[in-house]
Protein backbone atom coordinates (compact mmCIF):
# COMPACT_ATOMS: atom_id res chain seq x y z
CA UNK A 1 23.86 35.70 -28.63
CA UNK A 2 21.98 37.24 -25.56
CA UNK A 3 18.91 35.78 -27.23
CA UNK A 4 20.16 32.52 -27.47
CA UNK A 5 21.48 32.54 -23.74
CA UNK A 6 17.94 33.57 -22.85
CA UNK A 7 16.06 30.92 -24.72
CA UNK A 8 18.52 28.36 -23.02
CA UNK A 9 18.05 29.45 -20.01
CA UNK A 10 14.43 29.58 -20.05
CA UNK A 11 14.04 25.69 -21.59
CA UNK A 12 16.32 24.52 -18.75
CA UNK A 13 13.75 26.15 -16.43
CA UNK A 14 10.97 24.23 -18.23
CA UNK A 15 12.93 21.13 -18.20
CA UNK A 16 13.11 21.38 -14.09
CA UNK A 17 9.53 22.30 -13.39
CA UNK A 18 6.30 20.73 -13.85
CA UNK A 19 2.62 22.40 -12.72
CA UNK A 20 0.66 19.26 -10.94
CA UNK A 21 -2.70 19.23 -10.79
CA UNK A 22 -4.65 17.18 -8.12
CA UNK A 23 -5.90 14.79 -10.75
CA UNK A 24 -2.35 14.15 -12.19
CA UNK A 25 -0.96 13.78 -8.63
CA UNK A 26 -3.18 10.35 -7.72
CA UNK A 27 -2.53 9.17 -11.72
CA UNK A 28 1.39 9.43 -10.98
CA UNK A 29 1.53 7.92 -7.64
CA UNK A 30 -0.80 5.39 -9.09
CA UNK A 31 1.51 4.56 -11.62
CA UNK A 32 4.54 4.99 -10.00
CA UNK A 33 3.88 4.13 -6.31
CA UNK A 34 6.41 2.03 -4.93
CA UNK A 35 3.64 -0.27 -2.75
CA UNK A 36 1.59 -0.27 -5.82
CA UNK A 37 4.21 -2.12 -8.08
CA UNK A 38 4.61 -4.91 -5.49
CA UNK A 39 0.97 -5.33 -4.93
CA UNK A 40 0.94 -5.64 -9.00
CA UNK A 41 3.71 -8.91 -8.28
CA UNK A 42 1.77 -10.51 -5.32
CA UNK A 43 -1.17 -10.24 -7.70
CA UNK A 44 0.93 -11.74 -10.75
CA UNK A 45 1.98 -14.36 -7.98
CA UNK A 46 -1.09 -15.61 -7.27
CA UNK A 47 -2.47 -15.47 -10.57
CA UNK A 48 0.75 -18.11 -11.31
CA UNK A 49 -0.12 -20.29 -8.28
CA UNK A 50 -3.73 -21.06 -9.73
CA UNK A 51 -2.14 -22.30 -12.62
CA UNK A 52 0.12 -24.15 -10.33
CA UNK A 53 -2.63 -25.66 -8.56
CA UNK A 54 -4.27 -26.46 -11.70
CA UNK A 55 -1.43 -28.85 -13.21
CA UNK A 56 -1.24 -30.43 -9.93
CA UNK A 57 -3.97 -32.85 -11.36
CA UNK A 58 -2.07 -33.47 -14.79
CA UNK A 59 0.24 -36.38 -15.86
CA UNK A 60 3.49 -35.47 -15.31
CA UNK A 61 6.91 -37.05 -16.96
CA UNK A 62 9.81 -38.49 -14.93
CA UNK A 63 13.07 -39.15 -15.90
CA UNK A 64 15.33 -41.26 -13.46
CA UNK A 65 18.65 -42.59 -14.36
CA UNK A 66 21.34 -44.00 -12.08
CA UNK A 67 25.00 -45.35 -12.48
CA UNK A 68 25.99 -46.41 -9.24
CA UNK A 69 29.72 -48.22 -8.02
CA UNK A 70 29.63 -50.40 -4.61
CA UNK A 71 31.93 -52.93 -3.31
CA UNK A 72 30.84 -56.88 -3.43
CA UNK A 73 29.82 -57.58 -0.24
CA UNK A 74 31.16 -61.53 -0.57
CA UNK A 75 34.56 -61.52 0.50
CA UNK A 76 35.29 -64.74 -0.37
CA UNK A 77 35.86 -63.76 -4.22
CA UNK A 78 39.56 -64.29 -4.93
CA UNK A 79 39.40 -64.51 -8.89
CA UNK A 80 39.17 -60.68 -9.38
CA UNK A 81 42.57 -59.82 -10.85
CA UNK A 82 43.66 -56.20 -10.66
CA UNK A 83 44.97 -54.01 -13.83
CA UNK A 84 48.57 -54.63 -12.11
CA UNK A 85 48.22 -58.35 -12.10
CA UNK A 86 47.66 -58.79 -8.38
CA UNK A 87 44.93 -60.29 -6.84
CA UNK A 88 41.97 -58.72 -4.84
CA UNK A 89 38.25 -57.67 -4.06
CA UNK A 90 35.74 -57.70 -6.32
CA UNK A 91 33.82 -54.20 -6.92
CA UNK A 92 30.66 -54.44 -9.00
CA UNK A 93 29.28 -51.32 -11.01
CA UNK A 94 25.71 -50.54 -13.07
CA UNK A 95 23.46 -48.65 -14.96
CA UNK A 96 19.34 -47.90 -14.38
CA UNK A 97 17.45 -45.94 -15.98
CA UNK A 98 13.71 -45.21 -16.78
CA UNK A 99 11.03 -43.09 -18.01
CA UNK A 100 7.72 -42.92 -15.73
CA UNK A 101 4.60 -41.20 -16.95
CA UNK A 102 2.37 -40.58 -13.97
CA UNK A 103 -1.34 -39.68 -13.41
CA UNK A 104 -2.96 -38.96 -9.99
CA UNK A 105 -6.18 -40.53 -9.38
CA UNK A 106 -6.94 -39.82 -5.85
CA UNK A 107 -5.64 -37.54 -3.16
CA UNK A 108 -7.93 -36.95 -0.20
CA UNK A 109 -9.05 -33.80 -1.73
CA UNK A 110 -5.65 -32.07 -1.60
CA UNK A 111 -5.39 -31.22 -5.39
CA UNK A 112 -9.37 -29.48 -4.89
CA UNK A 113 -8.41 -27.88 -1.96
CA UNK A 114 -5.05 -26.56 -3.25
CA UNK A 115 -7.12 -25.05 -6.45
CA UNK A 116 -9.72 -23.70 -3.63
CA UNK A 117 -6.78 -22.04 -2.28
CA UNK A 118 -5.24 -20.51 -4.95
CA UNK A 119 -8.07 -19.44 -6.01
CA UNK A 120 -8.84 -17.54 -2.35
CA UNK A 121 -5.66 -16.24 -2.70
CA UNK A 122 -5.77 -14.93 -6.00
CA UNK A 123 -8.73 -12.56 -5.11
CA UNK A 124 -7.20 -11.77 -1.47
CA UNK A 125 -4.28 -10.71 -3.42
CA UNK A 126 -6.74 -8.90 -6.53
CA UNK A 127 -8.20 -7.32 -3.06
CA UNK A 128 -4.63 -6.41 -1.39
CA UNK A 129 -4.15 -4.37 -5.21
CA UNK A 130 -7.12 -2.37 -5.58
CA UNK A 131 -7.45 -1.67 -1.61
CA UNK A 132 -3.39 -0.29 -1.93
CA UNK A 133 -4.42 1.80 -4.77
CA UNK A 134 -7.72 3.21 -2.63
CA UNK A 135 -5.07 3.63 0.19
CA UNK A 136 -2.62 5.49 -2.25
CA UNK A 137 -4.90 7.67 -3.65
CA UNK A 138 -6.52 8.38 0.10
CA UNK A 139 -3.08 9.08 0.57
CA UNK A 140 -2.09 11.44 -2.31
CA UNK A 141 -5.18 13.99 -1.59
CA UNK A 142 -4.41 14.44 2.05
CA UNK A 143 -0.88 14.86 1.13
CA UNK A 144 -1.96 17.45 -1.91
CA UNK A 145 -4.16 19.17 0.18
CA UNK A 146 -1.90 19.50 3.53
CA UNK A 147 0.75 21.40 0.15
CA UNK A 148 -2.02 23.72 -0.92
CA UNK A 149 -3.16 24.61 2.64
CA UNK A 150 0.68 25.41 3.87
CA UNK A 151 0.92 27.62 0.13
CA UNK A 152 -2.76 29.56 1.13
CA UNK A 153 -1.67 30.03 4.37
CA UNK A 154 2.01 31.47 3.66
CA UNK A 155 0.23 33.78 1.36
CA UNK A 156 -1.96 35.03 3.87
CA UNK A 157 0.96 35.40 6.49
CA UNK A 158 3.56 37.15 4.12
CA UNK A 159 0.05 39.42 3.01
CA UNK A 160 0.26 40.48 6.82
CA UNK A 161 3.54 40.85 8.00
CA UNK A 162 3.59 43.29 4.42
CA UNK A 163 0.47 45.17 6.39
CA UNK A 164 2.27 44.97 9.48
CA UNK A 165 5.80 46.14 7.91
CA UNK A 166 4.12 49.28 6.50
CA UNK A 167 2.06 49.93 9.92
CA UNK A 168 5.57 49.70 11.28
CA UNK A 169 7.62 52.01 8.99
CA UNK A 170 4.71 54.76 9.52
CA UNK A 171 5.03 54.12 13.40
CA UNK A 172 8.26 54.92 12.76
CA UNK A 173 7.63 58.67 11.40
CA UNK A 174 4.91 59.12 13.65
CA UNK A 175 8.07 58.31 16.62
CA UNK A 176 9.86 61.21 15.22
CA UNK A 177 6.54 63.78 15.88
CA UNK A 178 6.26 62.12 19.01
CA UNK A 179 2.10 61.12 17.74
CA UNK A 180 2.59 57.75 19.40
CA UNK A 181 5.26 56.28 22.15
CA UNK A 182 7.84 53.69 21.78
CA UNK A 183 5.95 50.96 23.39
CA UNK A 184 3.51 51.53 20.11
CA UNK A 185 6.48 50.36 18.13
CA UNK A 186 7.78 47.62 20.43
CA UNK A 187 4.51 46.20 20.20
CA UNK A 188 4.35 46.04 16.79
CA UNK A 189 8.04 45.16 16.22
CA UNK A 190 7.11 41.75 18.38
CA UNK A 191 3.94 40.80 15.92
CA UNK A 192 6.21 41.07 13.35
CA UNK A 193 8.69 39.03 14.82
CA UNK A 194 6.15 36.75 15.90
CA UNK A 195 5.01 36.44 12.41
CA UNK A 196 8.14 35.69 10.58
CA UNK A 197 8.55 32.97 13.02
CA UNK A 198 5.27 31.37 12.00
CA UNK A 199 6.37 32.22 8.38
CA UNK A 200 9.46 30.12 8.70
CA UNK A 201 7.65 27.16 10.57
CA UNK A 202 4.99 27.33 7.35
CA UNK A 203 7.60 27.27 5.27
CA UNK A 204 9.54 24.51 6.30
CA UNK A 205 6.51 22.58 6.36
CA UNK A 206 6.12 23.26 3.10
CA UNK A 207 9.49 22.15 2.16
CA UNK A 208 8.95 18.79 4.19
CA UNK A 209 5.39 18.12 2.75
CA UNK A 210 6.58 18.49 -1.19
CA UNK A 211 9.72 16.66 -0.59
CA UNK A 212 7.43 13.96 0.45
CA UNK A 213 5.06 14.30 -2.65
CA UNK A 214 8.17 13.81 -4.81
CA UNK A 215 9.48 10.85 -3.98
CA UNK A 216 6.06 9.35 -3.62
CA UNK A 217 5.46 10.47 -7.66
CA UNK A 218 9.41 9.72 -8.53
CA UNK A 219 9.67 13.27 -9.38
CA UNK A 220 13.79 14.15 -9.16
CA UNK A 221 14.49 15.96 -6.23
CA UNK A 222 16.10 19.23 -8.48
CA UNK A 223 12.43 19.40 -10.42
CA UNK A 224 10.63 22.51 -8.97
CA UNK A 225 7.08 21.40 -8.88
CA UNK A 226 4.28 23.89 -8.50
CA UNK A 227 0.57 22.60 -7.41
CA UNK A 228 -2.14 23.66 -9.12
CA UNK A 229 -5.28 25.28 -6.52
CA UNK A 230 -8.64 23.22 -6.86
CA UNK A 231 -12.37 23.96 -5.44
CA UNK A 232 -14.42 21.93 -2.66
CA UNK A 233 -17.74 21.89 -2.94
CA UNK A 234 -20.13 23.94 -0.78
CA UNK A 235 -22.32 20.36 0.54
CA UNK A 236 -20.84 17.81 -0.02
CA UNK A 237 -22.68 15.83 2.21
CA UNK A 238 -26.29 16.85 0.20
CA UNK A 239 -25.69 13.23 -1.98
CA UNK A 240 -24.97 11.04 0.92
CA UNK A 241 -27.29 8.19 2.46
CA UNK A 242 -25.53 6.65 5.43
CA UNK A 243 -27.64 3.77 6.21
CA UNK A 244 -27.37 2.71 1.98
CA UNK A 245 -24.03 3.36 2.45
CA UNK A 246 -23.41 0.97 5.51
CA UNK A 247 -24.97 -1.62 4.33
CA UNK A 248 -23.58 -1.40 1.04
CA UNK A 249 -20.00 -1.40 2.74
CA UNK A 250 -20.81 -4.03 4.88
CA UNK A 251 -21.36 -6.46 1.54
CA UNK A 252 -19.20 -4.89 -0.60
CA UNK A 253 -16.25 -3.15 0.57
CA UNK A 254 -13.09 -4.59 0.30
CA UNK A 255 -12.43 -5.51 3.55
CA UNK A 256 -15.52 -7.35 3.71
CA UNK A 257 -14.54 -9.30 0.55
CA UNK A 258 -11.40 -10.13 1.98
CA UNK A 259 -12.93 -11.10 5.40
CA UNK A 260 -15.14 -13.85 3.19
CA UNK A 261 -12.14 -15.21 0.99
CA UNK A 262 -9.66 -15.13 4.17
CA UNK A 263 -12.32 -17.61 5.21
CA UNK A 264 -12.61 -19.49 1.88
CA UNK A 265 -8.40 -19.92 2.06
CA UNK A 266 -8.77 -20.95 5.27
CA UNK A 267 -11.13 -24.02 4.38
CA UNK A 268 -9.26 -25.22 1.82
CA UNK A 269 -6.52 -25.52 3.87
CA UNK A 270 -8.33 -27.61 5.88
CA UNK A 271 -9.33 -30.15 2.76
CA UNK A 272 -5.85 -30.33 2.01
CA UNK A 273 -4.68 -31.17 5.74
CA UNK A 274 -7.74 -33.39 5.92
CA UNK A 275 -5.94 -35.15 2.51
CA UNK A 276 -3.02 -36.29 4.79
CA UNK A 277 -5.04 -38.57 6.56
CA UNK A 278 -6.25 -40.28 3.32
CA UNK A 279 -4.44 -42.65 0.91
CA UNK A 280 -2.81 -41.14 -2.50
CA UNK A 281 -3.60 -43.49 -5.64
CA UNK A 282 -1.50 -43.09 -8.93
CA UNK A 283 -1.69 -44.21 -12.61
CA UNK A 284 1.84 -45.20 -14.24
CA UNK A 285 3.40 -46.64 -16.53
CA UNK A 286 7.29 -46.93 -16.82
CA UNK A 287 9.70 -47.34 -20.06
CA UNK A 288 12.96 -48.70 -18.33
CA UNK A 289 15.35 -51.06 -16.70
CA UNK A 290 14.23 -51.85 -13.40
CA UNK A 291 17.38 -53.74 -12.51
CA UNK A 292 21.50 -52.72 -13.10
CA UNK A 293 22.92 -53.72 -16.31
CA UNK A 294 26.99 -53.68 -16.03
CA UNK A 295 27.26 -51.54 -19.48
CA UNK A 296 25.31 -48.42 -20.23
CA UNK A 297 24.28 -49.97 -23.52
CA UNK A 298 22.20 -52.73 -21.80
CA UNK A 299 20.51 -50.44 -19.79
CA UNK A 300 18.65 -49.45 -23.08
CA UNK A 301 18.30 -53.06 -24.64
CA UNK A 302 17.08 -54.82 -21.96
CA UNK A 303 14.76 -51.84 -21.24
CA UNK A 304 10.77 -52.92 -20.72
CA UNK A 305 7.49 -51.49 -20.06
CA UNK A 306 5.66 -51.74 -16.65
CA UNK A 307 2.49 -50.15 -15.75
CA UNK A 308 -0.11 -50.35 -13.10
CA UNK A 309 -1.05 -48.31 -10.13
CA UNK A 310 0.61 -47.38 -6.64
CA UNK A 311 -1.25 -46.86 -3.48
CA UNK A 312 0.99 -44.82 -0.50
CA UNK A 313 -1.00 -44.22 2.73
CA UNK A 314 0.23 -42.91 5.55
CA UNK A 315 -1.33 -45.34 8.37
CA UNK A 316 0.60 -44.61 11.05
CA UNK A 317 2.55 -41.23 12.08
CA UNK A 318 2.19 -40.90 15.76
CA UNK A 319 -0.85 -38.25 15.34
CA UNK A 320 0.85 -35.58 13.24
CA UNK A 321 -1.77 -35.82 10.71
CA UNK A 322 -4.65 -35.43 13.39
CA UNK A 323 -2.56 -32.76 14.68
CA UNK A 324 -2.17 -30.53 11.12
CA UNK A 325 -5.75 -31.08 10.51
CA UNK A 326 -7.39 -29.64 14.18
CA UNK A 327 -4.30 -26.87 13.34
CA UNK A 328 -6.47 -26.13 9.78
CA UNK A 329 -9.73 -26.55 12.22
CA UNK A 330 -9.06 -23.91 14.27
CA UNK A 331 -7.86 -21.37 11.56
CA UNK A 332 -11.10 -21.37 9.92
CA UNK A 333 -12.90 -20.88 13.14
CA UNK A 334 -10.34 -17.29 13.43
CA UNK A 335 -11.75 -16.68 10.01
CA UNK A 336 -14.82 -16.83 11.08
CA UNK A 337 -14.58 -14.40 14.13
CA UNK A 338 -12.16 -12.64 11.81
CA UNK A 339 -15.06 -12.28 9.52
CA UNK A 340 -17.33 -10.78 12.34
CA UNK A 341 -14.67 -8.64 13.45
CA UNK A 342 -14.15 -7.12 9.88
CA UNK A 343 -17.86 -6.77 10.10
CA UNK A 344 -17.69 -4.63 13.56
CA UNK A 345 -14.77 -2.73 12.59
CA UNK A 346 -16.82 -1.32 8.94
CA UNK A 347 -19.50 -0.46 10.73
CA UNK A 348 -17.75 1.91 13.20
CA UNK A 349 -15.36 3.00 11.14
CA UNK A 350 -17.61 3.96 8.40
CA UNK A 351 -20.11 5.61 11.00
CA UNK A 352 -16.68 7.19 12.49
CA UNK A 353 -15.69 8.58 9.22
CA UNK A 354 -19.28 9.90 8.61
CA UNK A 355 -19.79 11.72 11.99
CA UNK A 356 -16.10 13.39 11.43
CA UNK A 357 -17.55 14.78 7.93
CA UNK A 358 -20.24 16.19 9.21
CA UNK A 359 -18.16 17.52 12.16
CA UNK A 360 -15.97 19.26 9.60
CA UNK A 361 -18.86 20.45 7.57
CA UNK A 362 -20.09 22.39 10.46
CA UNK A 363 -16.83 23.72 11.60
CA UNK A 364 -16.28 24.97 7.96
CA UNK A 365 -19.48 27.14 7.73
CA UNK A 366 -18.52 28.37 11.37
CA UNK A 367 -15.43 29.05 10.26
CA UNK A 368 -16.54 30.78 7.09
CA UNK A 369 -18.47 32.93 9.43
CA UNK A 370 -15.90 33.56 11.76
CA UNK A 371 -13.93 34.94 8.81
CA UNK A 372 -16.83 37.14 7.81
CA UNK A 373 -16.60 38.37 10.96
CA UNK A 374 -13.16 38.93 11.61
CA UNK A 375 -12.69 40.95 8.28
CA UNK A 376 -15.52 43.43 9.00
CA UNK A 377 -14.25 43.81 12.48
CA UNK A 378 -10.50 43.98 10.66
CA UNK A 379 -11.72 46.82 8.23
CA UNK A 380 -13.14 48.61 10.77
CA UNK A 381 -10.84 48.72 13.58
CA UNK A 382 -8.02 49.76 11.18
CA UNK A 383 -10.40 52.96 9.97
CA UNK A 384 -10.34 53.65 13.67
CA UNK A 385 -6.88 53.24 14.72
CA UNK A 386 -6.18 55.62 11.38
CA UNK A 387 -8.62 57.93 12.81
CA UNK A 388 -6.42 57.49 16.38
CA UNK A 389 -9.97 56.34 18.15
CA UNK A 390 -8.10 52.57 18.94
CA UNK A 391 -4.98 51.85 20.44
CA UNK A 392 -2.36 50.03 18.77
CA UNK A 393 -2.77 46.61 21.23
CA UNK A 394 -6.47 46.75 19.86
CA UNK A 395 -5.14 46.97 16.28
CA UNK A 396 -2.52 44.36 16.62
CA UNK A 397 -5.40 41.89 18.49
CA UNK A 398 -7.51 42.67 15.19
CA UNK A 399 -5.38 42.09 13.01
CA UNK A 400 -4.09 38.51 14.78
CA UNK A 401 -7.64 37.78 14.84
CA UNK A 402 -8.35 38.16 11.03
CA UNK A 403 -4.93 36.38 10.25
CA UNK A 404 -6.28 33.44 12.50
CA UNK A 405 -9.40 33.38 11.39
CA UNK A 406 -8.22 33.13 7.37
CA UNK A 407 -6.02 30.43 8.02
CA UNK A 408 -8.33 28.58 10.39
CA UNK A 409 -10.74 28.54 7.55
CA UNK A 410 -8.00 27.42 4.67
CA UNK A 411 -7.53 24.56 7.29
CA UNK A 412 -11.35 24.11 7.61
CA UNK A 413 -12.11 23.66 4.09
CA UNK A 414 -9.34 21.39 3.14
CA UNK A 415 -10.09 19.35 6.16
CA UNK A 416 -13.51 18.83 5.03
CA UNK A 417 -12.80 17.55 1.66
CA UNK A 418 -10.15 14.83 2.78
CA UNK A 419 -12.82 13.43 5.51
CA UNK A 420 -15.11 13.43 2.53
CA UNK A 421 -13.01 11.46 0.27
CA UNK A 422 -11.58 9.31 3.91
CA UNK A 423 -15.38 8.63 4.06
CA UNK A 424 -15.60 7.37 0.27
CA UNK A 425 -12.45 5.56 0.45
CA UNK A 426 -14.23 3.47 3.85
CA UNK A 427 -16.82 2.22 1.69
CA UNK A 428 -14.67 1.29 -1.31
């Protein structure tokens, strides 16, 4: 029975806990990112307004059918006799109907510029997708990496205030033979203090940062998830060629494409407000009554076919046509500038991005040293305060300076790889 128990108790603990590596952590907010699944319907939406656009320029099959009851307008009628024998106004009542096949011919260019649109927006939208899921996973490995460096640097924290606590308990003895005074102990009774304080901060930013990551994957919020380490390359800067790079961002980044079919959009918007000031021209032919019939029955026997075509042109309309098309005018000139903007902004945010990384690449080797240094200088000083040659405040100072230095160097490393993949992600 105790068996049983046990093996129940450990499959609920597998049940409510999952190891995550970084690679699994982008594929699950990739497939389960909020933002992603409505860039996946804006795409399927504009992928349905092509096809939209498209039929547009097909025949198209109109029913119309009427029954309508009005009062005769000659007064004079005196020979209607009502159902209760009296006499009194005529009504009159009839029946139209009529089936219309119709076929655009012309239209100023507003069926090609609405497929020129769709189209535009189709790929801005295609664009929108893949430049959320570049965003996402951006997103995902700062988030990942901000987890691991809060775990590496809790573990190096607790690792000290354990060195502390046992500097402290033999401080305590030491009291008692009177080998070192009770501002020794005070002294070291505040690091510690000190450092559970910074223990608790770490730790509730730990908290925070994988509540986050959990309802960014979906994960339940009673899962216990546990994130597996990974390495960052020494140089990762030794493959890079910035001025390939620019240029090949500048082309063909995503923003850039956007930038050129924001402008495409934009001048097929302007064909189709340019249509408004042209005539529209139709094919039809018609299958109908085009006059009442006072039973519904005649409305189908009297019923002939008319065809020809129908020209509507809006000759007149106070400006407003003018007006919509100098509106379309002026949005593709913002394109335009847009266009340059988007330009501008790659090329200093890419340079931005590139500078930071190299920043960071130098900070982490400086770093790296400084924690070379600090544990020598750590190893030694606490040989010499064993020895009694140091004081405690120079032991404490040592000590604070090696814990420092670890986690400034955690921090460094992580930092470098997410400006690394912040730089990547500026030239998708």
């Amino acid at each position: 029975m105790k068996k049983l128990l046990g093996l129940l108790v450990l499959f609920s603990t597998v049940a409510f806990s999952r190891e995550l590596t970084l690679e699994s952590a982008i594929d699950l907010a990739l497939e389960n990112g909020k933002t992603i699944k409505t860039s996946e319907l804006s795409k399927e939406n504009a992928e349905l307004n092509v096809k939209r656009a498209f039929k547009t320029s097909l025949p198209k099959v109109t029913y119309n059918g009427q029954f309508q009851r009005a009062e005769h307008t000659t007064r004079s009628m005196i020979d209607i006799v009502n159902s209760d024998g009296t006499i009194g106004n005529g009504e009159k009542s009839g029946y139209s109907q009529s089936v219309g096949l119709y076929q655009p011919l012309f239209r100023g260019g507003a069926i090609t510029g609405g497929i020129l649109g769709a189209k535009a927006s189709k790929n801005i939208a295609d664009l929108y997708f893949w430049a959320e899921k570049r965003d996402v996973r951006l997103d995902m490995i700062s988030l990942y990496s901000s987890i691991i460096n809060f775990e590496k640097n809790l573990t190096v924290l607790e690792s000290s205030r354990k060195e502390l606590q046992a500097r402290y308990d033999k401080q305590n003895e030491q009291l008692n033979l009177k080998l070192v005074t009770k501002a020794d102990l005070l002294k070291t009774e505040y690091s510690i203090l000190d450092l559970e304080a910074q223990i608790t901060g770490t730790k509730t930013n730990l908290e925070i940062a994988k509540k986050d990551l959990k309802l960014k994957l979906m994960i339940p919020n009673n899962e216990d998830i546990t994130l597996k380490d990974f390495q960052v390359p020494e140089n990762l800067t030794s493959g890079i060629d910035f001025g390939k790079d620019l240029d090949e961002a500048l082309t063909n980044s995503l923003s850039a494409k956007l930038a050129v079919n924001k402008v495409d959009y934009a001048q097929a918007e302007k064909i189709v407000a340019r249509s408004s000031l042209l005539p529209q021209v139709d094919a039809f032919a018609t299958y109908g009554t085009s006059k009442e019939s006072h039973n519904f029955e005649n409305s189908f026997d009297n019923a002939e076919w008319r065809g020809g075509v129908s020209v509507k042109w809006d000759v007149f309309s106070f400006g407003s046509g003018i007006d919509e098309y100098n509106v379309a005018k002026n949005n593709e000139n913002i394109e335009f500038i847009n266009k340059e903007l988007t330009s501008d902004n790659i090329k200093l945010s890419v340079t931005k991005n590139y500078r930071e990384l190299i920043r960071l690449q130098q900070l982490k080797d400086s770093r790296s040293k400084a924690l070379e240094a600090a544990t020598e200088n750590f190893n030694i000083d606490t040989e010499r305060y064993n020895e009694g040659l140091i004081s405690t405040v120079d032991f404490l100072l040592s000590e604070s300076q090696y814990r420092q230095a670890a986690v400034d160097y955690n921090s460094a490393v992580l930092d470098y790889y997410v400006a690394f993949e912040t730089y990547r992600s500026s030239l998708i």
